[in-house]
N, C-alpha and C. Protein backbone atom coordinates (compact mmCIF):
# COMPACT_ATOMS: atom_id res chain seq x y z
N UNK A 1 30.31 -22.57 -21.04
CA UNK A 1 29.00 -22.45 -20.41
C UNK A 1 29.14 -22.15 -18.92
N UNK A 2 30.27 -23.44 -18.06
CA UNK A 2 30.08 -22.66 -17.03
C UNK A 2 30.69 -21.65 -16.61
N UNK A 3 31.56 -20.35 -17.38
CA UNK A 3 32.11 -19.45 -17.28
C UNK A 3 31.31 -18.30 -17.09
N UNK A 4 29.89 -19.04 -18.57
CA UNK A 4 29.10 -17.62 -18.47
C UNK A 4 28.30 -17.88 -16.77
N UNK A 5 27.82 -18.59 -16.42
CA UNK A 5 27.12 -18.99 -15.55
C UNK A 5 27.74 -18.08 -14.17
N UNK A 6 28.41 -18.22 -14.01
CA UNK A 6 29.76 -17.85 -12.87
C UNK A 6 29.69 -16.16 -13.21
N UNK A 7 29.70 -15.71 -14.25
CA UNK A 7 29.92 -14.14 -14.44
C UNK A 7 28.13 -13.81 -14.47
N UNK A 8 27.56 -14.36 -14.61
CA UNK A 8 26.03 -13.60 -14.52
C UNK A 8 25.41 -13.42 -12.90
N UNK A 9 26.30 -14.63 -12.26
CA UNK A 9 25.83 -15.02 -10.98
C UNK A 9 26.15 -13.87 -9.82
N UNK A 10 27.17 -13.92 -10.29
CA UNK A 10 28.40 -12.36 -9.31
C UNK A 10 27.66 -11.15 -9.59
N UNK A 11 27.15 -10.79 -8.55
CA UNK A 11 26.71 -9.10 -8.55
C UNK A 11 27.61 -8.36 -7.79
N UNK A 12 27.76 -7.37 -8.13
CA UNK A 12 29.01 -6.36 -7.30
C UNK A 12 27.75 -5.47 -6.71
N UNK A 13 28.25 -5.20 -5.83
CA UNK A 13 27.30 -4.47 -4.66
C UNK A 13 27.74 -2.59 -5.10
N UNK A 14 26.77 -1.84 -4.90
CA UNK A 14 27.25 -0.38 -5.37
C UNK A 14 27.48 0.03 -3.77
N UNK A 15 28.50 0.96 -4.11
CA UNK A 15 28.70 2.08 -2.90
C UNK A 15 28.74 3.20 -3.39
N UNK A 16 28.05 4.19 -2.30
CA UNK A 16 27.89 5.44 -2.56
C UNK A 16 28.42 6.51 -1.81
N UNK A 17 29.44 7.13 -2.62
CA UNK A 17 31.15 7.20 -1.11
C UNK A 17 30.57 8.46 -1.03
N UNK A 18 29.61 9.23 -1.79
CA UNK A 18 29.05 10.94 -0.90
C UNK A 18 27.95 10.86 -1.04
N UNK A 19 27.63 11.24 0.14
CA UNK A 19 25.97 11.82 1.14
C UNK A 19 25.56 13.12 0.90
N UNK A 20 24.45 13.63 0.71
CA UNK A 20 24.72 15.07 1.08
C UNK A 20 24.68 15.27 2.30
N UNK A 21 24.73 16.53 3.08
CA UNK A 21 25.27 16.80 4.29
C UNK A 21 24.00 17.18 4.64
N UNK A 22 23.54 16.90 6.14
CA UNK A 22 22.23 17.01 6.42
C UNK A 22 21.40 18.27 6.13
N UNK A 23 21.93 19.60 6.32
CA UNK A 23 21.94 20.44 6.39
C UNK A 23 21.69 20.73 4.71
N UNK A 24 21.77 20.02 3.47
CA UNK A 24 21.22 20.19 2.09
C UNK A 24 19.80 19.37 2.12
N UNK A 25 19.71 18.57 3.03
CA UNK A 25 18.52 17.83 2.77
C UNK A 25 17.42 18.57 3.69
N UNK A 26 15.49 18.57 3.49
CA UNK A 26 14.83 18.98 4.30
C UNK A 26 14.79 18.53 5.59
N UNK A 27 14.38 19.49 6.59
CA UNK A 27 14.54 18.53 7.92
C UNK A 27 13.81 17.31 7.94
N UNK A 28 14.44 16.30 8.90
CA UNK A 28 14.58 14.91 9.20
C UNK A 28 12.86 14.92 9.64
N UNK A 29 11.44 15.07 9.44
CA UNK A 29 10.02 14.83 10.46
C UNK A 29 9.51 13.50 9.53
N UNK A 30 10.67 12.04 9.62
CA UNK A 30 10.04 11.10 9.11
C UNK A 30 9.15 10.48 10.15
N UNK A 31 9.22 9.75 11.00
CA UNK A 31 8.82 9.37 11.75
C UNK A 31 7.83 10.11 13.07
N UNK A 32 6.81 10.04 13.66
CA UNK A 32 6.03 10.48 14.43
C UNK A 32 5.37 9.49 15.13
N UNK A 33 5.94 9.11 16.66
CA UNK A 33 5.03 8.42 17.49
C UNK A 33 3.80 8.95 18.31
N UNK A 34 3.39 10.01 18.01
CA UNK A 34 2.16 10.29 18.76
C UNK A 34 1.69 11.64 17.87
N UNK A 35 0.26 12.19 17.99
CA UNK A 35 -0.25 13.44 17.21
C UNK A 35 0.54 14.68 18.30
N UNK A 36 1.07 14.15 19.41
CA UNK A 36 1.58 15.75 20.30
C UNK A 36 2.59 15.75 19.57
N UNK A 37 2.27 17.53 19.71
CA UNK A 37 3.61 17.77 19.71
C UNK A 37 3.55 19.61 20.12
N UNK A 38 5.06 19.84 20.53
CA UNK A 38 4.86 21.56 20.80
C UNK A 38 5.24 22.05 19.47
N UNK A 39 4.32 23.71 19.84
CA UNK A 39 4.08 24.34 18.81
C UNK A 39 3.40 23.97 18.07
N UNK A 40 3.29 24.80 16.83
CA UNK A 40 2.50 24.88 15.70
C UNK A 40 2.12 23.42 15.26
N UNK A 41 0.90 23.10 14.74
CA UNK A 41 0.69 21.55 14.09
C UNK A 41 1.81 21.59 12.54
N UNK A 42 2.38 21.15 12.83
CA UNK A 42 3.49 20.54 11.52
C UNK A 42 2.85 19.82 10.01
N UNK A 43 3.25 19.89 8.77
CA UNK A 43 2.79 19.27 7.85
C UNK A 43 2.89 17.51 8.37
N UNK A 44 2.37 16.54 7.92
CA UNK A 44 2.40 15.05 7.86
C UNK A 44 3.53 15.02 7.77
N UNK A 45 3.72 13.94 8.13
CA UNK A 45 4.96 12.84 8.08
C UNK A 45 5.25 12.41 7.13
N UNK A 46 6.19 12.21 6.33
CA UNK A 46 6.71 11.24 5.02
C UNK A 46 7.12 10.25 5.60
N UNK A 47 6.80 9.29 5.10
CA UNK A 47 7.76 8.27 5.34
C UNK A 47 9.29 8.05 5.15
N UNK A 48 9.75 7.38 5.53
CA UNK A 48 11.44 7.41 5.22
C UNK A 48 11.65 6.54 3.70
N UNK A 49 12.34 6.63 3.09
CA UNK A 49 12.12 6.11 1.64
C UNK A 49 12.91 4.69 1.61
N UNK A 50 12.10 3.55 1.10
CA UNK A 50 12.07 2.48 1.31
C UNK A 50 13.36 2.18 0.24
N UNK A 51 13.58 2.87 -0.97
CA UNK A 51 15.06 2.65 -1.17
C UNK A 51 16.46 2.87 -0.50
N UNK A 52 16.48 3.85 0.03
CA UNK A 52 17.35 4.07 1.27
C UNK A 52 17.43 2.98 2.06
N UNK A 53 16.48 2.46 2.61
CA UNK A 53 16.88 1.16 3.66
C UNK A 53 16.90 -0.08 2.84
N UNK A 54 16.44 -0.07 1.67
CA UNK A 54 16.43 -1.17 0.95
C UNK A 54 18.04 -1.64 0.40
N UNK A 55 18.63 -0.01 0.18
CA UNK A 55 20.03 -0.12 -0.49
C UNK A 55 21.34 -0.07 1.04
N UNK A 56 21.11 0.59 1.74
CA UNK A 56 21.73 0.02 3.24
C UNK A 56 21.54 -1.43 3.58
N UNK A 57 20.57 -2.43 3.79
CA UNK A 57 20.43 -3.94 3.68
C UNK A 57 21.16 -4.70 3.17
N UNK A 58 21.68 -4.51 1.69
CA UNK A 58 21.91 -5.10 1.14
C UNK A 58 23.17 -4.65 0.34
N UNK A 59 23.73 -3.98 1.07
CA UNK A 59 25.47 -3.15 1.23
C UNK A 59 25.43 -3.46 2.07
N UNK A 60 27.44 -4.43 1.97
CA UNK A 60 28.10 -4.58 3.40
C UNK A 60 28.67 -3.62 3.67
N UNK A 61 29.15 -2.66 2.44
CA UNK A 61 30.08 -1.23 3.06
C UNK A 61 29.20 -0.57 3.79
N UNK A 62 27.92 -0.65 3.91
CA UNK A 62 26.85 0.07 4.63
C UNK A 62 26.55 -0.51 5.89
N UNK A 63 26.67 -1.74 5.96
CA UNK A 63 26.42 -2.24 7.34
C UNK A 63 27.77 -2.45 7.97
N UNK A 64 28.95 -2.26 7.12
CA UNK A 64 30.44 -1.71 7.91
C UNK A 64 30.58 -0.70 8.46
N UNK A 65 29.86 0.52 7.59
CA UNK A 65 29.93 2.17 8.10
C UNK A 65 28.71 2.01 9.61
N UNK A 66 27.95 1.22 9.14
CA UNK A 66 27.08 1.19 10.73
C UNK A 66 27.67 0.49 11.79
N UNK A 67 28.50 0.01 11.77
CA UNK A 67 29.55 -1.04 12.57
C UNK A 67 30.48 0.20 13.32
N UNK A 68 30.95 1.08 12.00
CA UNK A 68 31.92 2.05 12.64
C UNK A 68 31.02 3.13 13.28
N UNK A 69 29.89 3.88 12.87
CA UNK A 69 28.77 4.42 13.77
C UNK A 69 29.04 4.03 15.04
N UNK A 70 28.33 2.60 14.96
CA UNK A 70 27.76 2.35 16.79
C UNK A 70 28.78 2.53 17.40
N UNK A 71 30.54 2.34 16.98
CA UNK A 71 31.12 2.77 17.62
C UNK A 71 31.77 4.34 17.71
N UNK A 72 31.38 5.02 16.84
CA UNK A 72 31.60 6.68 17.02
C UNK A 72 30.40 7.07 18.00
N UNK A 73 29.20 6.55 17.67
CA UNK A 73 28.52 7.52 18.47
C UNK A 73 27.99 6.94 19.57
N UNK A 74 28.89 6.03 20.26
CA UNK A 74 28.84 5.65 21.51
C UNK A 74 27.95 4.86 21.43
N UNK A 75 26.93 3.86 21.32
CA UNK A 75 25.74 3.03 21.43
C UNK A 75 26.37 1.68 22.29
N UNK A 76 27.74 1.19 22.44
CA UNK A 76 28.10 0.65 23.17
C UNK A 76 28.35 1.16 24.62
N UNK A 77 28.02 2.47 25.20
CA UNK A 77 27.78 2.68 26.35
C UNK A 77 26.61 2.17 26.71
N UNK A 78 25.37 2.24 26.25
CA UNK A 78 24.09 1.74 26.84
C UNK A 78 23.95 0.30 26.54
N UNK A 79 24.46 -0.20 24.87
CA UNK A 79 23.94 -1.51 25.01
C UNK A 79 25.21 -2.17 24.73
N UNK A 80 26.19 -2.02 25.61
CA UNK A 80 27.34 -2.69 25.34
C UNK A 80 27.92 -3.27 24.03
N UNK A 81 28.41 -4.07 23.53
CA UNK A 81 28.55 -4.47 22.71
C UNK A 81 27.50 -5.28 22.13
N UNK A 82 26.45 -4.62 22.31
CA UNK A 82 25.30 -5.40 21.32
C UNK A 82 24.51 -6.16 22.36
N UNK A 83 24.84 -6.71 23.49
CA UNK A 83 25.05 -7.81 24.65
C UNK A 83 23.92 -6.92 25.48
N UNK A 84 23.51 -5.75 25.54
CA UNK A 84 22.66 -5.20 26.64
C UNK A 84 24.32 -5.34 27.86
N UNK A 85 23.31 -5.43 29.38
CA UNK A 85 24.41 -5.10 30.17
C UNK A 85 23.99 -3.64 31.09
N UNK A 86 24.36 -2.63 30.08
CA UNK A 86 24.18 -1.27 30.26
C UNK A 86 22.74 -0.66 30.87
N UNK A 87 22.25 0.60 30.19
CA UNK A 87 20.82 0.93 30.53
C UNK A 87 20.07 0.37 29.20
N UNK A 88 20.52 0.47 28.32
CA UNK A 88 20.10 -0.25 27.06
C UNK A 88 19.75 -1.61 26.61
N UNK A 89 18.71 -1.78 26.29
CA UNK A 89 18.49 -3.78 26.17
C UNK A 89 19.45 -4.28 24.96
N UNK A 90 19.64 -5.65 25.22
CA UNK A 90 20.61 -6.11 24.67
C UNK A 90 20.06 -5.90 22.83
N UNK A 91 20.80 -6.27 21.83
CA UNK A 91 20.58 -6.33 20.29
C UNK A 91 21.14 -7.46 19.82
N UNK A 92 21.03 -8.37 20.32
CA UNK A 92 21.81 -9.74 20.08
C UNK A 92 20.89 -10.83 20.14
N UNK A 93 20.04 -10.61 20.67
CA UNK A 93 18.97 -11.69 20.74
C UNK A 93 18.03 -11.23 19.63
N UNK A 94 16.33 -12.28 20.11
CA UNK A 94 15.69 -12.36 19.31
C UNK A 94 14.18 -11.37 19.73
N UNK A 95 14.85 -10.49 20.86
CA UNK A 95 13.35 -9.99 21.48
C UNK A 95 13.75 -8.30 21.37
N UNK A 96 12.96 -7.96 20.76
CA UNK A 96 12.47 -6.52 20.24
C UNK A 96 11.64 -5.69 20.94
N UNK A 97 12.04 -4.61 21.92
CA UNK A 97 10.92 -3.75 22.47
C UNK A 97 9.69 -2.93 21.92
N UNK A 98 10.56 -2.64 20.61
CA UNK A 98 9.17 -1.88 19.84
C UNK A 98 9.25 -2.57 18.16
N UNK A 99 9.95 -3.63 18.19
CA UNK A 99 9.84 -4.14 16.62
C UNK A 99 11.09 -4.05 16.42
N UNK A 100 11.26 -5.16 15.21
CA UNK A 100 12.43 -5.63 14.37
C UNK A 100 12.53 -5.39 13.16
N UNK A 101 11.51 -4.74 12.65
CA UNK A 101 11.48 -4.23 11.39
C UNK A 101 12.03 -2.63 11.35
N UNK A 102 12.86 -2.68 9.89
CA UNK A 102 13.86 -1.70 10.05
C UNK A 102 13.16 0.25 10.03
N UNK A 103 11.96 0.02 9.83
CA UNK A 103 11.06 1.32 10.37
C UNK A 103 11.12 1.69 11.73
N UNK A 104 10.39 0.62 12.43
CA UNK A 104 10.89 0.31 13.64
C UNK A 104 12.15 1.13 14.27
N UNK A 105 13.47 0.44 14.19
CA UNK A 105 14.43 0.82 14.88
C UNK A 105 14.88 2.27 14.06
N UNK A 106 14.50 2.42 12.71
CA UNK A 106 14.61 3.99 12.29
C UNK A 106 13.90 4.68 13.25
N UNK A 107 12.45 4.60 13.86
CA UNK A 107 12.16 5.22 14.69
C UNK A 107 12.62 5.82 16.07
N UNK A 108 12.97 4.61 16.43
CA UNK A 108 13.80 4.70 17.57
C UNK A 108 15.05 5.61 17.90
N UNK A 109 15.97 5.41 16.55
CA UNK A 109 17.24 5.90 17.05
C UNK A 109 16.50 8.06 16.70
N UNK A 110 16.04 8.19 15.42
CA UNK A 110 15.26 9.06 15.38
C UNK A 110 14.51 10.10 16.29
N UNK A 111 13.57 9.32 16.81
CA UNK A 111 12.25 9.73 17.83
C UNK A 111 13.16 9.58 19.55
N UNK A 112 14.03 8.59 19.48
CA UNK A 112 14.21 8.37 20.88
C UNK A 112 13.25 7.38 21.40
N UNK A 113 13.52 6.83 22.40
CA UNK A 113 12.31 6.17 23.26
C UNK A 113 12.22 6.12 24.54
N UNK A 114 11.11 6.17 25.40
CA UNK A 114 10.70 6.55 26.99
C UNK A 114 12.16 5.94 27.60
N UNK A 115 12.50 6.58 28.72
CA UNK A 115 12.79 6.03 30.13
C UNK A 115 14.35 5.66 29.30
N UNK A 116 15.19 6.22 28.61
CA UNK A 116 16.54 6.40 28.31
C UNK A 116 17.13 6.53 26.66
N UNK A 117 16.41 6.33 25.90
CA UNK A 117 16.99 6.06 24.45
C UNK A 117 16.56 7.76 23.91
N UNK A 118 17.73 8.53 23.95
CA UNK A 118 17.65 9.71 23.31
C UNK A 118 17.15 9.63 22.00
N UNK A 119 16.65 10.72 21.41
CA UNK A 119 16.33 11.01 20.06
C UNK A 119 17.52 11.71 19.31
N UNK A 120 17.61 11.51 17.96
CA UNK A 120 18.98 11.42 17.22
C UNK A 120 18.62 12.32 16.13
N UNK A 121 17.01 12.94 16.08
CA UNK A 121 17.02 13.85 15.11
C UNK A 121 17.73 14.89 14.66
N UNK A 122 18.35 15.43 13.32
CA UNK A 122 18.59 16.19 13.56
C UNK A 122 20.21 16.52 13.78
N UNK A 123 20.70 15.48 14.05
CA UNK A 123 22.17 14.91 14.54
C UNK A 123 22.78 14.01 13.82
N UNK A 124 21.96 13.06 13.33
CA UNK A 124 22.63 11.84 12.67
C UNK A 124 21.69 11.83 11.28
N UNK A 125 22.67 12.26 10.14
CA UNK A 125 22.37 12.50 8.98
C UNK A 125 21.40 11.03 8.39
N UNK A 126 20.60 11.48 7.30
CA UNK A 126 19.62 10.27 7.05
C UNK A 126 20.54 9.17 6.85
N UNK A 127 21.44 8.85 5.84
CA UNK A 127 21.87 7.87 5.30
C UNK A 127 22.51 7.21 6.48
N UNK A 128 23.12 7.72 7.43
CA UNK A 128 24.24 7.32 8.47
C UNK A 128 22.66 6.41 9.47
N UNK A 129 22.03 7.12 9.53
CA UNK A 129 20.79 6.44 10.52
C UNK A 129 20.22 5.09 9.95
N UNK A 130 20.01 5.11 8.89
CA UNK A 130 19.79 3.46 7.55
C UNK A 130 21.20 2.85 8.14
N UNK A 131 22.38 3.51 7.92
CA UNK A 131 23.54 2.52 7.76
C UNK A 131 23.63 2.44 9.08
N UNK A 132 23.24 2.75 10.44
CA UNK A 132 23.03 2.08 11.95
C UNK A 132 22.00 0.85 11.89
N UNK A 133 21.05 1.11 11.20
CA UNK A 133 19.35 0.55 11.42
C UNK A 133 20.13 -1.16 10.87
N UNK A 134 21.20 -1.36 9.70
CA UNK A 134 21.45 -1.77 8.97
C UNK A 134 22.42 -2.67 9.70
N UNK A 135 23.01 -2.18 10.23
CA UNK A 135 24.11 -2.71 11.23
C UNK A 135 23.48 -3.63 12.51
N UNK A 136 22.11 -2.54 13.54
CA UNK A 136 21.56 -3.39 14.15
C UNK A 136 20.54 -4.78 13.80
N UNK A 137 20.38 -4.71 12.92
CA UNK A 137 19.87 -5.81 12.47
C UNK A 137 20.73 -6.68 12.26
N UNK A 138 21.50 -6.40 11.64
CA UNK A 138 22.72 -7.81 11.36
C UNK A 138 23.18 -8.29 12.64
N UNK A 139 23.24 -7.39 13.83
CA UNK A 139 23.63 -7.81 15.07
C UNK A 139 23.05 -9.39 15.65
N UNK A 140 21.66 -9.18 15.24
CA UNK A 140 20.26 -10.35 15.36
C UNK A 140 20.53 -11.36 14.25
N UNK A 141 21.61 -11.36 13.35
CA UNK A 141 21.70 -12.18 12.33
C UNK A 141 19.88 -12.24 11.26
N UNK A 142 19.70 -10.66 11.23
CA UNK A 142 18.35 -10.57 10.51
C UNK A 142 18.63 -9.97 8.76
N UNK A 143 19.96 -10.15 8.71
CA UNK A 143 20.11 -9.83 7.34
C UNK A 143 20.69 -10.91 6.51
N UNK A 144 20.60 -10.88 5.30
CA UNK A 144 21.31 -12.19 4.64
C UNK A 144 23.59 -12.04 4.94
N UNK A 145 23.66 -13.44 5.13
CA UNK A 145 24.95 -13.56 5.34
C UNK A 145 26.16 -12.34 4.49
N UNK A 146 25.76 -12.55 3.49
CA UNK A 146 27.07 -12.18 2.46
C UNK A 146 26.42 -10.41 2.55
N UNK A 147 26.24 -9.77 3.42
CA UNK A 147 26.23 -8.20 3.61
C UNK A 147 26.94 -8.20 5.17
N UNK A 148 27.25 -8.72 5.87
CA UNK A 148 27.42 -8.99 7.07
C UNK A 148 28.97 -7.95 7.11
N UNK A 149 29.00 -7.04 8.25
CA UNK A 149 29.93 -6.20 8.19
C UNK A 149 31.44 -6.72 8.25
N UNK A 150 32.47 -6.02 8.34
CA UNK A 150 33.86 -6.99 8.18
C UNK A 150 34.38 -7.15 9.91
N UNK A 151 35.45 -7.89 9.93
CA UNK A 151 35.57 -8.35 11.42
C UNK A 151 36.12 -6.55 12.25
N UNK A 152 35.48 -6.78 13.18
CA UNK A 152 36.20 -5.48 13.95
C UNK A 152 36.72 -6.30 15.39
N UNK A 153 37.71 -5.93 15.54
CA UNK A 153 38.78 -6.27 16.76
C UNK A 153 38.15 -5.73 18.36
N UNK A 154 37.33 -4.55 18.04
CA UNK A 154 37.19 -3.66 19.51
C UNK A 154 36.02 -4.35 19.86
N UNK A 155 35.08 -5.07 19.02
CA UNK A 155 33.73 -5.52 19.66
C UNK A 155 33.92 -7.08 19.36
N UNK A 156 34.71 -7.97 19.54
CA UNK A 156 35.12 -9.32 19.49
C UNK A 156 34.27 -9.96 21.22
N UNK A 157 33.84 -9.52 21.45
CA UNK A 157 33.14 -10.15 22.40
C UNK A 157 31.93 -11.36 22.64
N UNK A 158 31.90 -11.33 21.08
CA UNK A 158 30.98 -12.29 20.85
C UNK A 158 31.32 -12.75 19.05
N UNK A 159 30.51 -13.90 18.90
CA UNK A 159 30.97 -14.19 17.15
C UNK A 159 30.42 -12.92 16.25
N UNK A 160 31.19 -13.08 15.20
CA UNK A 160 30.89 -12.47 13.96
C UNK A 160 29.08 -12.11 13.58
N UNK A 161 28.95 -11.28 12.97
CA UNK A 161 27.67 -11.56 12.61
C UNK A 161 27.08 -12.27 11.82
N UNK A 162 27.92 -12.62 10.86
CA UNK A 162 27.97 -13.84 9.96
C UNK A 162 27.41 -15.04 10.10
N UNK A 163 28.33 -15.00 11.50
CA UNK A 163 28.11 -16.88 11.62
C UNK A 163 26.77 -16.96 12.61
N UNK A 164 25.88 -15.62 13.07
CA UNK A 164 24.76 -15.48 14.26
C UNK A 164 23.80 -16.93 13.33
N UNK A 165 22.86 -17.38 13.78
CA UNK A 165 22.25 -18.23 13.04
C UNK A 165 21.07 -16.98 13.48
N UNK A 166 19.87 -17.01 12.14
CA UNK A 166 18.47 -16.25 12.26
C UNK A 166 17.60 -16.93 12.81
N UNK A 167 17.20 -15.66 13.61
CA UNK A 167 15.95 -16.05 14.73
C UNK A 167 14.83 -15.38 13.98
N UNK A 168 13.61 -15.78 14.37
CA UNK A 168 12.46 -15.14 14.38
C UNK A 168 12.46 -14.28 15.55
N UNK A 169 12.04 -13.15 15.32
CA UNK A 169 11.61 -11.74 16.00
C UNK A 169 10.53 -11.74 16.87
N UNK A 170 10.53 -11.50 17.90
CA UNK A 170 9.54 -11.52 18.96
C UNK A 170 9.32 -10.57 19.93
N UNK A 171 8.34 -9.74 19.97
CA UNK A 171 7.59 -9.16 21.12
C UNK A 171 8.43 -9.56 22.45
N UNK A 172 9.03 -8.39 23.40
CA UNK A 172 10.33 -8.70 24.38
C UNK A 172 8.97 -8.52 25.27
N UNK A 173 8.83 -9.15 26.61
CA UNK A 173 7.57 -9.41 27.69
C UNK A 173 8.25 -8.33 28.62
N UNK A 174 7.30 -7.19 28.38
CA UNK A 174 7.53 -6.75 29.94
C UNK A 174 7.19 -7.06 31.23
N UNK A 175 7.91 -6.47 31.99
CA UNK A 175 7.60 -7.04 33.48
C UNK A 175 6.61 -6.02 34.11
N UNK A 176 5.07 -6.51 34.65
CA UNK A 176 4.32 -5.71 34.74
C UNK A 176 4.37 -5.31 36.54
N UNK A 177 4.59 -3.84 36.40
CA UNK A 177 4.59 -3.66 38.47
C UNK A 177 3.40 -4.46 38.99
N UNK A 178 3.89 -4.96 40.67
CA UNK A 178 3.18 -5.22 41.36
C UNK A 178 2.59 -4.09 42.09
């Protein structure tokens, strides 16, 4: 009995070792923060597909490949190792400039945002942008433990993501000019 118990309990996580290459998929116009835009008015927006981020979440090889991302495509220049520091606000805490929900920061790395956060359309293939979105969240300890990426040596600057304890997500206070 408790043998079967033990083998029903164990789920093996799927990985999906090929992407297509951006360039097979239609262009990237998930996201849209405002009706401007240049040129021609564009068809609507799709949304980004909620299995995609659903299956990045909940893959650690996916929030490992976003581990190895932030460090290919540089994101530790602006927000250091997760820590802020840089021109970039920190991803380690519990305060969110435009949201903590993983639409949210799809937008972001995507769309870009005012006053330094380039836009990534276009550049960073869909799946690779989920498996970042996937990664920064775990940074916040906002994903469940056992997806938590594997130890990396170059960003040891702080604990594991594992052991982060979860915060609730909060609206970051700007500082309003005098």
């Amino acid at each position: 009995m408790g043998t079967l118990v033990l083998l029903t309990a164990c789920e093996r996580e799927q990985r999906r070792f090929q992407e297509l290459p951006a360039a097979a998929r239609p262009a990237a116009r998930d996201v849209q923060l405002s009706e401007l835009q240049p040129g021609p008015v564009a068809a609507p927006a799709t949304p980004p597909a909620p299995a995609t981020r659903a299956a990045s979440e909940d893959n650690a090889y996916d929030v490992s490949q976003g581990k190895r991302l932030y460090v290919w495509f540089n994101c530790a220049g602006c927000h250091a190792a997760g820590g802020g520091g840089g021109m970039g606000p920190p991803l380690l805490d519990a305060k969110w400039r435009y949201g903590s929900e993983p639409e949210n920061i799809y937008a972001t790395i995507v769309e870009g945002r005012p006053n330094g956060m380039p836009s990534f359309r276009g550049k960073i293939p869909d799946a690779q942008v989920w498996q970042l979105v996937a990664y920064v969240r775990s940074m916040s300890g906002l994903l469940k433990k056992d997806v938590a990426p594997g130890r990396g040596d170059t960003l040891n600057t702080r604990p594991s993501e594992s052991s982060k304890a979860r915060e609730t997500p909060r609206p970051e206070e700007v500082e309003q000019p005098r």
